[in-house]
Protein backbone atom coordinates (compact mmCIF):
# COMPACT_ATOMS: atom_id res chain seq x y z
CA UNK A 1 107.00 121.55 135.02
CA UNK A 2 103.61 119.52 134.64
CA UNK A 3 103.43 120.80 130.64
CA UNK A 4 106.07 120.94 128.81
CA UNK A 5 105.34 123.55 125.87
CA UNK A 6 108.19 123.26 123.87
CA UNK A 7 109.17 120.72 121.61
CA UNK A 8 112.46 121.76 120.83
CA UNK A 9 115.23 124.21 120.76
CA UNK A 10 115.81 125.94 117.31
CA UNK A 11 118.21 128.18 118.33
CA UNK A 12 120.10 129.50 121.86
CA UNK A 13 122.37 132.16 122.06
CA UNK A 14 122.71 132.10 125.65
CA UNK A 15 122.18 136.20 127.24
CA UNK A 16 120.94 137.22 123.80
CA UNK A 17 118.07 135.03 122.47
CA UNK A 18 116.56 131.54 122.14
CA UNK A 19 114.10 130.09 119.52
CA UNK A 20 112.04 127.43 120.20
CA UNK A 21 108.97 125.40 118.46
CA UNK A 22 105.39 124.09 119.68
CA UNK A 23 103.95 121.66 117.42
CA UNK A 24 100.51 121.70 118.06
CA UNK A 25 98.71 118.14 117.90
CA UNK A 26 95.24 117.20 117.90
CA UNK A 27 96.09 114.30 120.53
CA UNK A 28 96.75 117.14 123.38
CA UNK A 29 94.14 116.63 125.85
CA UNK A 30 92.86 120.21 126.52
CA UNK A 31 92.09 120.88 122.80
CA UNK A 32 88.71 118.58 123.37
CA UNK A 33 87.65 121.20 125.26
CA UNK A 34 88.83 124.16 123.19
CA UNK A 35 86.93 124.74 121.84
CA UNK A 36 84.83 121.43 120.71
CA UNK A 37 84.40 121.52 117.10
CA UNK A 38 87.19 124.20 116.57
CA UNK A 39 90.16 123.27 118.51
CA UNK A 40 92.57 125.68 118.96
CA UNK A 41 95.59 126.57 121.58
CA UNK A 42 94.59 128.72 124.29
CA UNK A 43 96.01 132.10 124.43
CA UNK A 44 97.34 131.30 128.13
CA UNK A 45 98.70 128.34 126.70
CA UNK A 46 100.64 130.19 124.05
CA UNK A 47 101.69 133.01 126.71
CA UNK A 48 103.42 129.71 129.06
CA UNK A 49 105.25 128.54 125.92
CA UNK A 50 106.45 132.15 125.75
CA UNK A 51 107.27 131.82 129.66
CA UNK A 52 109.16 128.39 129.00
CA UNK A 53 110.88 129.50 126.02
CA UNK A 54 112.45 132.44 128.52
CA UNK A 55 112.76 129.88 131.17
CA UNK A 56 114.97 127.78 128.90
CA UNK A 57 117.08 130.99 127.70
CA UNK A 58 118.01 132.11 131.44
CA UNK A 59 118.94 128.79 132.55
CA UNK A 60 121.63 128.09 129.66
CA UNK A 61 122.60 131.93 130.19
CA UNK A 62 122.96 131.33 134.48
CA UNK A 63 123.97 127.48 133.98
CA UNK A 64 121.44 126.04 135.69
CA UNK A 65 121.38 128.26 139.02
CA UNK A 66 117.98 128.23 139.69
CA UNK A 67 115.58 125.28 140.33
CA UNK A 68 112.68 127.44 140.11
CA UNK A 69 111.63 129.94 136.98
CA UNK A 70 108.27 131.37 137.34
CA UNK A 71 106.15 134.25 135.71
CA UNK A 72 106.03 137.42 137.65
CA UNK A 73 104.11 139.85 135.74
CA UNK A 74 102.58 140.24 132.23
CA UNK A 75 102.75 143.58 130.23
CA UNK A 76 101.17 144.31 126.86
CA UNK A 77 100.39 140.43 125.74
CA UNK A 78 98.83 140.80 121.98
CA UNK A 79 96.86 137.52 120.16
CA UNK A 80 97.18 137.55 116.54
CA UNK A 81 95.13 134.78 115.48
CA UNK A 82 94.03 131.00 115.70
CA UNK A 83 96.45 128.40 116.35
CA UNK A 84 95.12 124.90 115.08
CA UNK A 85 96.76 121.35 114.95
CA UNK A 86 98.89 120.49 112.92
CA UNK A 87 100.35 124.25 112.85
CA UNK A 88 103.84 124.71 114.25
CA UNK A 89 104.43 128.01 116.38
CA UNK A 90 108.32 129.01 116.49
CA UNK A 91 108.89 131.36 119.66
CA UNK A 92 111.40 134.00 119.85
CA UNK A 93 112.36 135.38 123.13
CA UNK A 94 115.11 137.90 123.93
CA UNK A 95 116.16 140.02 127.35
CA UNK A 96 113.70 143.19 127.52
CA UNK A 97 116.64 144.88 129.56
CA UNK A 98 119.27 143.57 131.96
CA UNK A 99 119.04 139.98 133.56
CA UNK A 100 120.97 140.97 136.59
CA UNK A 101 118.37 140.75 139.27
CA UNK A 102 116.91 136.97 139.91
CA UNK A 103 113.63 138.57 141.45
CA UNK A 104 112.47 140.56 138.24
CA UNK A 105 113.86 139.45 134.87
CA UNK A 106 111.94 141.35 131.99
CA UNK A 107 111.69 139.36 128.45
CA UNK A 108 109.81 140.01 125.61
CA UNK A 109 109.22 137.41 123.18
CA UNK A 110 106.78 136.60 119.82
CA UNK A 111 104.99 133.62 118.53
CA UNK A 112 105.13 133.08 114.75
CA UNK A 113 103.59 131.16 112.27
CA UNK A 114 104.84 131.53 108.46
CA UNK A 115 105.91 134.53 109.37
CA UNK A 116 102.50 135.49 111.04
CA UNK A 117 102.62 136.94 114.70
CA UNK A 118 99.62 134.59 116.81
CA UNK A 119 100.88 136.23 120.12
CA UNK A 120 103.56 139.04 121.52
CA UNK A 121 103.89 140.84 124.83
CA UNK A 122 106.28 142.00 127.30
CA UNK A 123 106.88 139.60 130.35
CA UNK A 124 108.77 139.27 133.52
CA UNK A 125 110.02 135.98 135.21
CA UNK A 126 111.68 135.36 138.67
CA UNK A 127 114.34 133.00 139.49
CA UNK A 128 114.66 131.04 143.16
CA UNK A 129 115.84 127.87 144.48
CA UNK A 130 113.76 125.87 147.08
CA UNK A 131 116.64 126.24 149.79
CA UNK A 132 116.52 129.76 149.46
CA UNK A 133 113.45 129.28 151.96
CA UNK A 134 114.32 126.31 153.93
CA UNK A 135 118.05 124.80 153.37
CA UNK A 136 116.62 121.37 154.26
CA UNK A 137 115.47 121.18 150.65
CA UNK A 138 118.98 121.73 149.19
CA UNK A 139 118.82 118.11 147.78
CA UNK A 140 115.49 118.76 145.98
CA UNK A 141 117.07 121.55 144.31
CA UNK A 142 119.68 119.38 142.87
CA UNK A 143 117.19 116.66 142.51
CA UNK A 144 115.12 119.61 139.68
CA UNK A 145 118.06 120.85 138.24
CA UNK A 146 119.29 117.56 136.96
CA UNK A 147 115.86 116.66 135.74
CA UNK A 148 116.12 119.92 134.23
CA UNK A 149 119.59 119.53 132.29
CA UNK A 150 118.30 116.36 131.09
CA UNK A 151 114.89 117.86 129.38
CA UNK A 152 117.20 120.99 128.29
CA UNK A 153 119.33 118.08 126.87
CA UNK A 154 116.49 116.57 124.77
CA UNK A 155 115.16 119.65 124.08
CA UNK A 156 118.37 120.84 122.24
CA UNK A 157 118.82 117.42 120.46
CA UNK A 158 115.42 116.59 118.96
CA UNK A 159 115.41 114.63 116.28
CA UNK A 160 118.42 113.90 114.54
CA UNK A 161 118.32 115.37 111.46
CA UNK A 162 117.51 118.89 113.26
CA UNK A 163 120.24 119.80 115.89
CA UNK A 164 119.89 123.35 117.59
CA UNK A 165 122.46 125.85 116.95
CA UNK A 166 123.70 127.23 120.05
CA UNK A 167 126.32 130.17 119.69
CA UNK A 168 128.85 131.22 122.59
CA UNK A 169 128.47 134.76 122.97
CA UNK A 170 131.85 134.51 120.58
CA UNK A 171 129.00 133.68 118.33
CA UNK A 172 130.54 129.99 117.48
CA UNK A 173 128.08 127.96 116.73
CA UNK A 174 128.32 124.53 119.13
């Protein structure tokens, strides 16, 4: 993952729903040219913090099986309005039907501020592992997936004073 979109984890019920927030700084390096004189986040931008968000949610649901999440397909994506620094977008994503087949999860997921939709859409990621083409790379896979634990790790932590709440599907909040 060259950008990561997501500052932290809010919330993770894993197999139900995850919540996650973008702080949007003037320091990131595409908003000089986005536009110059009116930076705002791009709308593709906004769409891969949707796509990371669900990444996030079907790794804690699978436990890390996959080294590899990627977008499949896009249905129905809807821009609201404007996102500017110093604006924080919290992103809710939930299953769009059953996560059962690696190749074609669906997800649909929103991107709020105060309550305002700025993006919404349908969306559909696949799951793979690097081996699954050539075993020879089963170490790599390993190699991502702890990278990946320890980002999911930092991502659930962020500061201090604001732990995520992650419920079991008991719904006890860990």
């Amino acid at each position: 993952m060259r950008y990561v979109l997501i500052d932290r984890i809010a919330e993770l019920v894993p197999g139900h729903n995850i919540v996650t927030v973008k702080n949007l700084s003037l320091a990131e390096e595409y908003l000089a040219d986005h536009f110059p004189g009116f930076p705002v986040m791009p709308g593709v931008l906004m769409l891969e913090a949707m796509t990371q968000s669900a990444a996030w949610l079907i790794r804690a649901t699978e436990n890390f099986q996959h080294s590899t999440i990627l977008l499949k397909s896009v249905k129905m994506i809807k821009y609201g309005s404007f996102v500017e620094p110093g604006r924080q977008l919290h992103i809710h994503v939930e299953p769009a039907g059953p996560m059962t087949d690696p190749l074609n999860i669906p997800m649909k997921g929103k991107g709020l501020i105060d309550g305002q939709v700025m993006v919404q859409g349908r969306f559909s990621l696949t799951c793979t592992n690097l081996s699954d083409r050539d075993p020879q790379l089963a170490a790599t896979d390993q190699d991502l997936i702890n990278h990946l634990k320890d980002l999911y790790n930092t991502l659930l932590m962020g500061s201090v004073a604001s732990k995520a709440r992650v419920k079991d599907d008991a719904g006890v909040t860990g």
